[in-house]
Protein backbone atom coordinates (compact mmCIF):
# COMPACT_ATOMS: atom_id res chain seq x y z
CA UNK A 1 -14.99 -8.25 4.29
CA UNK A 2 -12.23 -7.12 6.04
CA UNK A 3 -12.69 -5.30 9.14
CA UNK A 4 -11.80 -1.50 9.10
CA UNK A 5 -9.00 -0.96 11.88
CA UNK A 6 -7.10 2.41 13.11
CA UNK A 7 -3.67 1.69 12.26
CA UNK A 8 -3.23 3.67 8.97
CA UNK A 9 -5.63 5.81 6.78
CA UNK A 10 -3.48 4.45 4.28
CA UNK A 11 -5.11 1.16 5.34
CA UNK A 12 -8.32 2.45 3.43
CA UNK A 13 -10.16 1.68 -0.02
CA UNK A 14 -10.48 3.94 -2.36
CA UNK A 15 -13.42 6.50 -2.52
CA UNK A 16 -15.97 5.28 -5.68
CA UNK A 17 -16.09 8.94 -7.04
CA UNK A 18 -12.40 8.08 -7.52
CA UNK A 19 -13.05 4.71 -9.14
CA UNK A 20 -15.26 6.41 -11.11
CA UNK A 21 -12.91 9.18 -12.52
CA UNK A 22 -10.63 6.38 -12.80
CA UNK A 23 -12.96 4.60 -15.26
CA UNK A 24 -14.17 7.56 -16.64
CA UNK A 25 -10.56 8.37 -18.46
CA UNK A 26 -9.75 4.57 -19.16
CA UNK A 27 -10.69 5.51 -22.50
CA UNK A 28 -9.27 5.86 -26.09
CA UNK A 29 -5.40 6.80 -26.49
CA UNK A 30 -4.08 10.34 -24.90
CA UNK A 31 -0.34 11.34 -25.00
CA UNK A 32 1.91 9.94 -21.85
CA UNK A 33 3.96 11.01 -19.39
CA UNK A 34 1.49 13.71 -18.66
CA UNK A 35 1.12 15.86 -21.79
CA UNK A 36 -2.89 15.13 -21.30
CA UNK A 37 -5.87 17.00 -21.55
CA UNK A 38 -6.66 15.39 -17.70
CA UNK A 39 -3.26 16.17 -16.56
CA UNK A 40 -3.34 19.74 -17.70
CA UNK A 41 -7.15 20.09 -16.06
CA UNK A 42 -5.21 18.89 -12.94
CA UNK A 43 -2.83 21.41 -12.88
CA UNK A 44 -5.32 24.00 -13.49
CA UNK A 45 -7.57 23.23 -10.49
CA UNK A 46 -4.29 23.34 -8.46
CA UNK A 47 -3.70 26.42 -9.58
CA UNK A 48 -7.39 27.68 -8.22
CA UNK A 49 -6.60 25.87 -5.08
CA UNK A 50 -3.00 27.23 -3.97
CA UNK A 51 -2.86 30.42 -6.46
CA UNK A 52 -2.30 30.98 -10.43
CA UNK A 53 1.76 30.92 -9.79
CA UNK A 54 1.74 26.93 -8.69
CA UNK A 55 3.48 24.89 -10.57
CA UNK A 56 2.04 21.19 -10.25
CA UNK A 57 4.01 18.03 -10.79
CA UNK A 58 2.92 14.32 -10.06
CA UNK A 59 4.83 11.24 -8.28
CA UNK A 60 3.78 8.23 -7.01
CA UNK A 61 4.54 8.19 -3.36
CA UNK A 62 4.72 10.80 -0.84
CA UNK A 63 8.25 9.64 -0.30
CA UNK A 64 9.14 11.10 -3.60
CA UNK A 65 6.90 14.10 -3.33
CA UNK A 66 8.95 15.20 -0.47
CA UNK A 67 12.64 14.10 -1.13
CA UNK A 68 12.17 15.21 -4.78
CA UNK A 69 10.52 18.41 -3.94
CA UNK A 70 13.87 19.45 -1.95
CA UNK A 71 15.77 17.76 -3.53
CA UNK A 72 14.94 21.08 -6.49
CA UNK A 73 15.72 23.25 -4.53
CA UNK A 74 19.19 22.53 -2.77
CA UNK A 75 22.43 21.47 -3.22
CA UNK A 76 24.29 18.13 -1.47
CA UNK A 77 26.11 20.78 0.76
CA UNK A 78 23.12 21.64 2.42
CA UNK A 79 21.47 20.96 5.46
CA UNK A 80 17.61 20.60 5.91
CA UNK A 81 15.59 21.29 9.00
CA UNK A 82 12.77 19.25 10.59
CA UNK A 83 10.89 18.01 13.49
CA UNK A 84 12.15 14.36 15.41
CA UNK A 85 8.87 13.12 14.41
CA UNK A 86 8.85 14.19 10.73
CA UNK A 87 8.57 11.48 7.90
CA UNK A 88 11.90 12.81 6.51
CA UNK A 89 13.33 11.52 9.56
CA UNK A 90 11.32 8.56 10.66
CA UNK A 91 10.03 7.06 7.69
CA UNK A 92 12.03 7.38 4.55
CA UNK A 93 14.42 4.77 5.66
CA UNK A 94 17.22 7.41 4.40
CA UNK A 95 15.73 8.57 1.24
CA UNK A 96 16.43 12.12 1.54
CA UNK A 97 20.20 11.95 2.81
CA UNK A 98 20.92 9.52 -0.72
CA UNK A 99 18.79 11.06 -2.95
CA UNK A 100 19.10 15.17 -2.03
CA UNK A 101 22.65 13.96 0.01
CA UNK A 102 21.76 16.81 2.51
CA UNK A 103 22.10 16.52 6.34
CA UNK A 104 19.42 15.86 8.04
CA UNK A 105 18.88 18.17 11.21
CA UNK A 106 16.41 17.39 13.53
CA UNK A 107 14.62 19.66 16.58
CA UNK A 108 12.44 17.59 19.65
CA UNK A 109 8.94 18.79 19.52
CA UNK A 110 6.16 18.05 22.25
CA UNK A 111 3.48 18.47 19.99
CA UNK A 112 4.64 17.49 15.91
CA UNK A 113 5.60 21.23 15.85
CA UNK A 114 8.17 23.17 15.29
CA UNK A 115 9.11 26.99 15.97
CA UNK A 116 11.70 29.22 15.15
CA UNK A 117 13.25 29.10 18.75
CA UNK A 118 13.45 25.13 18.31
CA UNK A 119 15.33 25.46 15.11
CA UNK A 120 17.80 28.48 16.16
CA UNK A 121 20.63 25.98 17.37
CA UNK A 122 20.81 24.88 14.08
CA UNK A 123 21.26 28.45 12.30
CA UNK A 124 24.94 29.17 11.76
CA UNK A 125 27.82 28.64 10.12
CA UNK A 126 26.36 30.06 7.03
CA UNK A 127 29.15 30.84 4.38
CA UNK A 128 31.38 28.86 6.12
CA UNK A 129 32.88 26.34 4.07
CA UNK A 130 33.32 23.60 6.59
CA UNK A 131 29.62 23.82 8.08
CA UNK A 132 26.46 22.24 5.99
CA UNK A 133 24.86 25.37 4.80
CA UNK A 134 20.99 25.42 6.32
CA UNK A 135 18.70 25.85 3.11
CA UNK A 136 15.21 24.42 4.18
CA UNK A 137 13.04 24.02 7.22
CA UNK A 138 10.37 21.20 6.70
CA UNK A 139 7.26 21.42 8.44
CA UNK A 140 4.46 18.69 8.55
CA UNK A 141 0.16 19.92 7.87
CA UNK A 142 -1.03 18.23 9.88
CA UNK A 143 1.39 16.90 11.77
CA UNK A 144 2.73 13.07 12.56
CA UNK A 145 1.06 13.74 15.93
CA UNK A 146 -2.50 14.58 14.65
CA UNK A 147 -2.12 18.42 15.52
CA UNK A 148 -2.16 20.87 13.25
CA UNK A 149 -0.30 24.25 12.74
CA UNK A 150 -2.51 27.74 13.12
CA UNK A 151 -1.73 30.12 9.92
CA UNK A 152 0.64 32.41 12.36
CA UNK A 153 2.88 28.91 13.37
CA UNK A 154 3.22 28.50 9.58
CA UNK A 155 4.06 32.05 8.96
CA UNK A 156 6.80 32.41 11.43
CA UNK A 157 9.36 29.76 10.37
CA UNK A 158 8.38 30.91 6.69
CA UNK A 159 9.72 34.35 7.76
CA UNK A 160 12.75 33.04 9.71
CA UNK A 161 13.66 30.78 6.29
CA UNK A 162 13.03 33.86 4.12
CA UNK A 163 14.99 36.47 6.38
CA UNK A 164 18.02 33.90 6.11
CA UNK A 165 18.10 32.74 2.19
CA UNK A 166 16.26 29.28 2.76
CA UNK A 167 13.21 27.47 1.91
CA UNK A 168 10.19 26.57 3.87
CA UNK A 169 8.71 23.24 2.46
CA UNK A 170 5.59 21.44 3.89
CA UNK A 171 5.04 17.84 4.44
CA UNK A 172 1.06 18.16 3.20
CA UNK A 173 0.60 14.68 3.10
CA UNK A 174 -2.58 14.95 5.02
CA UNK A 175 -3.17 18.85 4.18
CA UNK A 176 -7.10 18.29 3.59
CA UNK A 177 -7.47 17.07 7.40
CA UNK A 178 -5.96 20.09 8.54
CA UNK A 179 -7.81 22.25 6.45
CA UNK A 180 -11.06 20.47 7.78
CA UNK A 181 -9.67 21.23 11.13
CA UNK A 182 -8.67 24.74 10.52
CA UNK A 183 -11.92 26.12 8.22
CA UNK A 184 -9.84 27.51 5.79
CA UNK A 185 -8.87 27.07 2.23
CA UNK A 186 -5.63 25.49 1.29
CA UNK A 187 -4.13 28.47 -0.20
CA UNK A 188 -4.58 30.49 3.34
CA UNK A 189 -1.91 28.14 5.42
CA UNK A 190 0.38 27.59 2.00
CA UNK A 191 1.00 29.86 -0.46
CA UNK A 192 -0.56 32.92 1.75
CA UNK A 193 1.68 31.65 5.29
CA UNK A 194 5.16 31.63 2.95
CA UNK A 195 5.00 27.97 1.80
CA UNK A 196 8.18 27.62 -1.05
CA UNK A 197 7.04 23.75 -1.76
CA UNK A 198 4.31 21.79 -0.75
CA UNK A 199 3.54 17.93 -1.29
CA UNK A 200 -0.03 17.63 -1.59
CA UNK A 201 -1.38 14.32 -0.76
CA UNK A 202 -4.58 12.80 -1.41
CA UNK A 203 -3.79 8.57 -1.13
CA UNK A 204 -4.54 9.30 2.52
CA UNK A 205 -8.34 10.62 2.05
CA UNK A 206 -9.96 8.58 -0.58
CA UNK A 207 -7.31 8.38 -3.92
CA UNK A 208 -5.52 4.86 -4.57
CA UNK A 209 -2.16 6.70 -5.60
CA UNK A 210 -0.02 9.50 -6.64
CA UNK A 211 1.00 12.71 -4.77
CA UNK A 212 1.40 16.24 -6.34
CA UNK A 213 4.46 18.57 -6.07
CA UNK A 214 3.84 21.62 -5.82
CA UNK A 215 6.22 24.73 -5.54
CA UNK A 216 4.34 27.95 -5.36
CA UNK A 217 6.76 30.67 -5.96
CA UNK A 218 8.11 31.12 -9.51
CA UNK A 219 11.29 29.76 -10.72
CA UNK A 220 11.43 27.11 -8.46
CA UNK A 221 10.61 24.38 -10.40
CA UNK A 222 13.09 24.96 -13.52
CA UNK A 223 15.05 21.48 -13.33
CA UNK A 224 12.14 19.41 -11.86
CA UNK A 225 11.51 17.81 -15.04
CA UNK A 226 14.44 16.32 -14.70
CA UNK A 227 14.50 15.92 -11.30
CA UNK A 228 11.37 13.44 -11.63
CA UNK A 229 12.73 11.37 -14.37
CA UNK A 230 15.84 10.87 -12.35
CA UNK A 231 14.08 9.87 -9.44
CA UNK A 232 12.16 7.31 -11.56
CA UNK A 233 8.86 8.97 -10.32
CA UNK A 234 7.79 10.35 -14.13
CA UNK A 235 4.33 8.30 -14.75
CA UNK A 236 4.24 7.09 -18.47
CA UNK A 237 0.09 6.46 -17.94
CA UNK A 238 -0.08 9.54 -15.75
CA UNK A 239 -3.71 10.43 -16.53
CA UNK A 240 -4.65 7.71 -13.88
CA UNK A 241 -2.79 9.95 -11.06
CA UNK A 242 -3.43 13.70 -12.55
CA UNK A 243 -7.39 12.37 -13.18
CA UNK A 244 -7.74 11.08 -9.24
CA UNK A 245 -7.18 15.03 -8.45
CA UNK A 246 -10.33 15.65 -11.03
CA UNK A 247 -12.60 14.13 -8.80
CA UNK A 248 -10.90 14.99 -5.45
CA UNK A 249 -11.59 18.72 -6.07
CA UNK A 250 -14.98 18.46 -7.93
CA UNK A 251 -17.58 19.05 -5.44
CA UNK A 252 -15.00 19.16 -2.54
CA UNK A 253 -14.42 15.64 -2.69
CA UNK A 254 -11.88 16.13 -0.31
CA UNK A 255 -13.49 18.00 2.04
CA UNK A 256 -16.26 15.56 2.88
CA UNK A 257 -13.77 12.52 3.07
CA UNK A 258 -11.35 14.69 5.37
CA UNK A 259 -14.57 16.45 7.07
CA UNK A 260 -15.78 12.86 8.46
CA UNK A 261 -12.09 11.12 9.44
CA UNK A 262 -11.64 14.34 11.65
CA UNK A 263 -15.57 13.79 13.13
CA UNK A 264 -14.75 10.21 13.50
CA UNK A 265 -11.52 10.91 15.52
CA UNK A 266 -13.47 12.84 18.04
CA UNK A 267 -15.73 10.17 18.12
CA UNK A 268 -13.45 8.30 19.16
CA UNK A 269 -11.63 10.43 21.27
CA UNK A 270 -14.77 10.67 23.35
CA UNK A 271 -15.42 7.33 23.43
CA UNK A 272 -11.50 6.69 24.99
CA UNK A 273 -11.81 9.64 27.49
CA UNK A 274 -14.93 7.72 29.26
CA UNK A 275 -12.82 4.59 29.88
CA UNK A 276 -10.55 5.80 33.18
CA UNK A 277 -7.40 3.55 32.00
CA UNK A 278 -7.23 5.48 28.73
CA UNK A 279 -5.10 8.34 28.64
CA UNK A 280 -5.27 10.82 25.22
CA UNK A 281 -1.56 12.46 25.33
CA UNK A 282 -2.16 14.75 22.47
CA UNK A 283 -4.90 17.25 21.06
CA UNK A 284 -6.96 16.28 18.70
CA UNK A 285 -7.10 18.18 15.70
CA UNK A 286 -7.12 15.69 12.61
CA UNK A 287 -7.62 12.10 12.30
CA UNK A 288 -4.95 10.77 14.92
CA UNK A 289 -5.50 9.52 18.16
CA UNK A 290 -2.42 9.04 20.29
CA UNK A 291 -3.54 7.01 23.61
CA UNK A 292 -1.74 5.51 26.35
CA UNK A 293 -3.55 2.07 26.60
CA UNK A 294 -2.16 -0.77 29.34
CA UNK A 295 0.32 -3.23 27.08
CA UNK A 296 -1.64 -6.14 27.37
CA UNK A 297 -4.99 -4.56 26.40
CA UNK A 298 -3.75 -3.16 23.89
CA UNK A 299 -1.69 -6.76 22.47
CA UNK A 300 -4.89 -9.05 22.77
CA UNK A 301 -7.42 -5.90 20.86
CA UNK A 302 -4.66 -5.12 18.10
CA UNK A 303 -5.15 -8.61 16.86
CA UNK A 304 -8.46 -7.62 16.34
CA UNK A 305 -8.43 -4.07 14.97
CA UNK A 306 -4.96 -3.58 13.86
CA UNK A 307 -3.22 -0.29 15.42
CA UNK A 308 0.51 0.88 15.89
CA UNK A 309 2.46 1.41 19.20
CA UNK A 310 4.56 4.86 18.86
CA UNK A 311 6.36 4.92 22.22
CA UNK A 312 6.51 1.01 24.00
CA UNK A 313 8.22 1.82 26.16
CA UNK A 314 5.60 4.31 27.91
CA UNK A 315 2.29 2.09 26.11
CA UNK A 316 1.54 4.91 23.90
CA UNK A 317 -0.44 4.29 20.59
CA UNK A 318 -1.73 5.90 17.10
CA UNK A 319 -4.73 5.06 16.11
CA UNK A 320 -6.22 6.87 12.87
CA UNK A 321 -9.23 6.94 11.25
CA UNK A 322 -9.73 7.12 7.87
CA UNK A 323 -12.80 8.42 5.36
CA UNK A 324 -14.64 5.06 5.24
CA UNK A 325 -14.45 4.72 9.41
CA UNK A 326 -17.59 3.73 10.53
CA UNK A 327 -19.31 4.51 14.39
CA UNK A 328 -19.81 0.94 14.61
CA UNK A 329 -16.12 0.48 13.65
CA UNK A 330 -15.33 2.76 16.86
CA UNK A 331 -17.84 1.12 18.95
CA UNK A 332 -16.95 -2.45 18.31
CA UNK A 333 -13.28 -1.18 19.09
CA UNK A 334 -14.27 0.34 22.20
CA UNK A 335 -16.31 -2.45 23.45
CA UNK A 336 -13.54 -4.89 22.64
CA UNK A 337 -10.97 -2.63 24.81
CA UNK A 338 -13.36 -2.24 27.46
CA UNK A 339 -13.58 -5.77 27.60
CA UNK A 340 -10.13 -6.32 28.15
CA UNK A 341 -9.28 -3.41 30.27
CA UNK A 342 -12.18 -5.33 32.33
């Protein structure tokens, strides 16, 4: 088998209750491209999750959840707002400047968050032709830094977009972590904090594929039929996404799977803060760790359990665990550093 490692919780297998709903509908002949009876129970349990307005749409990637998400609800003459650290920026090699054609504006965060006196510098020129006109502010649940917003951090750029004519859209590829983390139910940090559109992820906590769009205010999703089909993103067998969200709700599914990658991180968090050449430079509040380990420690053990640097140049690392992480996963990897650190 191959060993479990820290770098990604995309790194993961997929849950068996998944495999199972997977099988389960890998039956008989059902109408495509998501005029199903597992596509439309789906939609439904999204609807009980985030509020009877949402309007549901699945993609493949969380790539396309968020660019195409936005991409409904501006114009190429706008100008989107998000943290330095935010996917949009960092990893979606360009994706949402060629496929939305917006400008990207980005605000330096300490944390993975970002507040309404962060984004201020970027707030003018509206209605003035030679300016990018500001339509969304992008936020990330929880965050690329393993922190997660409170319900009033959420709330206040959602006013500040509302007060000025723009969008608030959230990043929610790991949303169930941070709900996990918070105690609350999705709908109290989206569609209650001022959410416009949320990408709801699930490949990161037990499903193999497939991401849901969801806008949660009506009339925002008029033109993303279309939307999808131009971004190639419309799934002809799309009962094998909408059916993975089936399972992921039924029983909380994604509660338990998020519930123990958050208890493993603080395992392992623990673990890092006994060993005195360890430093943790963020809070843990999800599944992400972000350590500063010495360089060549961290070289000779990442050829054993896998993990990425985020700053080299100050030895800073992610490491994330993931719903199949095991205590003897974290205390092989801790042994193993302490051996080297040694």
């Amino acid at each position: 088998m191959v060993k479990r490692g820290f770098a990604s919780d995309n790194n993961s297998g997929v849950h068996p209750d998944i495999l199972k709903e997977l099988a389960a509908v890998n039956t008989g002949h059902v109408i495509g491209y998501g005029s199903d009876i597992y596509t439309e129970q789906a939609r439904q349990l999204f609807k009980e999750q985030l509020g009877p307005d949402t309007e549901v749409f699945f993609v493949f990637t969380g790539t396309a959840a968020n660019v195409l998400g936005i991409s409904t609800i501006t114009r190429s003459f706008n100008s989107l707002i998000a943290a330095d650290t935010a996917h949009l920026e960092t990893d979606e090699c360009g994706a949402p400047e060629k496929f939305t054609g917006c400008k990207v504006l980005t605000v330096a965060t300490p944390d993975g968050k970002i507040t309404p006196g962060m984004i201020a510098k970027h707030l003018h020129g509206f209605d003035f032709e030679h300016h990018a006109q500001p339509k969304v502010i992008s936020i990330t649940q929880s965050t690329e830094m393993g922190t997660v917003y409170s319900v009033p951090e959420i709330r206040k750029p959602a006013d500040l977009a509302h007060s000025m004519n723009m969008y608030l859209h959230m990043d929610g590829a790991r949303t169930a972590n941070a709900a996990v983390s918070l105690g609350l139910p999705f709908k109290s940090f989206t569609t209650d904090a001022g959410v416009d559109v949320l990408s709801f992820g699930g490949t990161k906590n037990g499903m193999m594929m497939g991401e849901a769009v969801c806008f949660l205010k009506p009339g925002l999703s008029a033109d993303f039929k279309y939307i999808r089909k131009h971004g190639m993103q419309l799934a002809s067998k799309m009962r094998f996404i909408s059916a993975q969200y089936i399972a992921y709700f039924r029983n909380d599914l994604w509660k338990s799977c998020a519930s123990h990658s958050n208890a493993m991180a603080s395992v392992l968090a623990n673990k890092l803060k006994e060993i005195k050449q360890i430093r943790i430079t963020q809070p843990v509040q999800s599944n992400g760790i972000f350590v500063i380990i010495p360089k060549a420690a961290a070289g000779e053990v990442s050829k054993h359990y896998f993990f990425y640097p985020w700053n080299e140049i100050t030895s800073e690392y992610r490491l994330m665990t993931s719903w199949d992480t095991t205590e003897e996963d974290i205390q092989q990897f801790v042994d193993l550093l302490k051996k080297e650190l040694n």
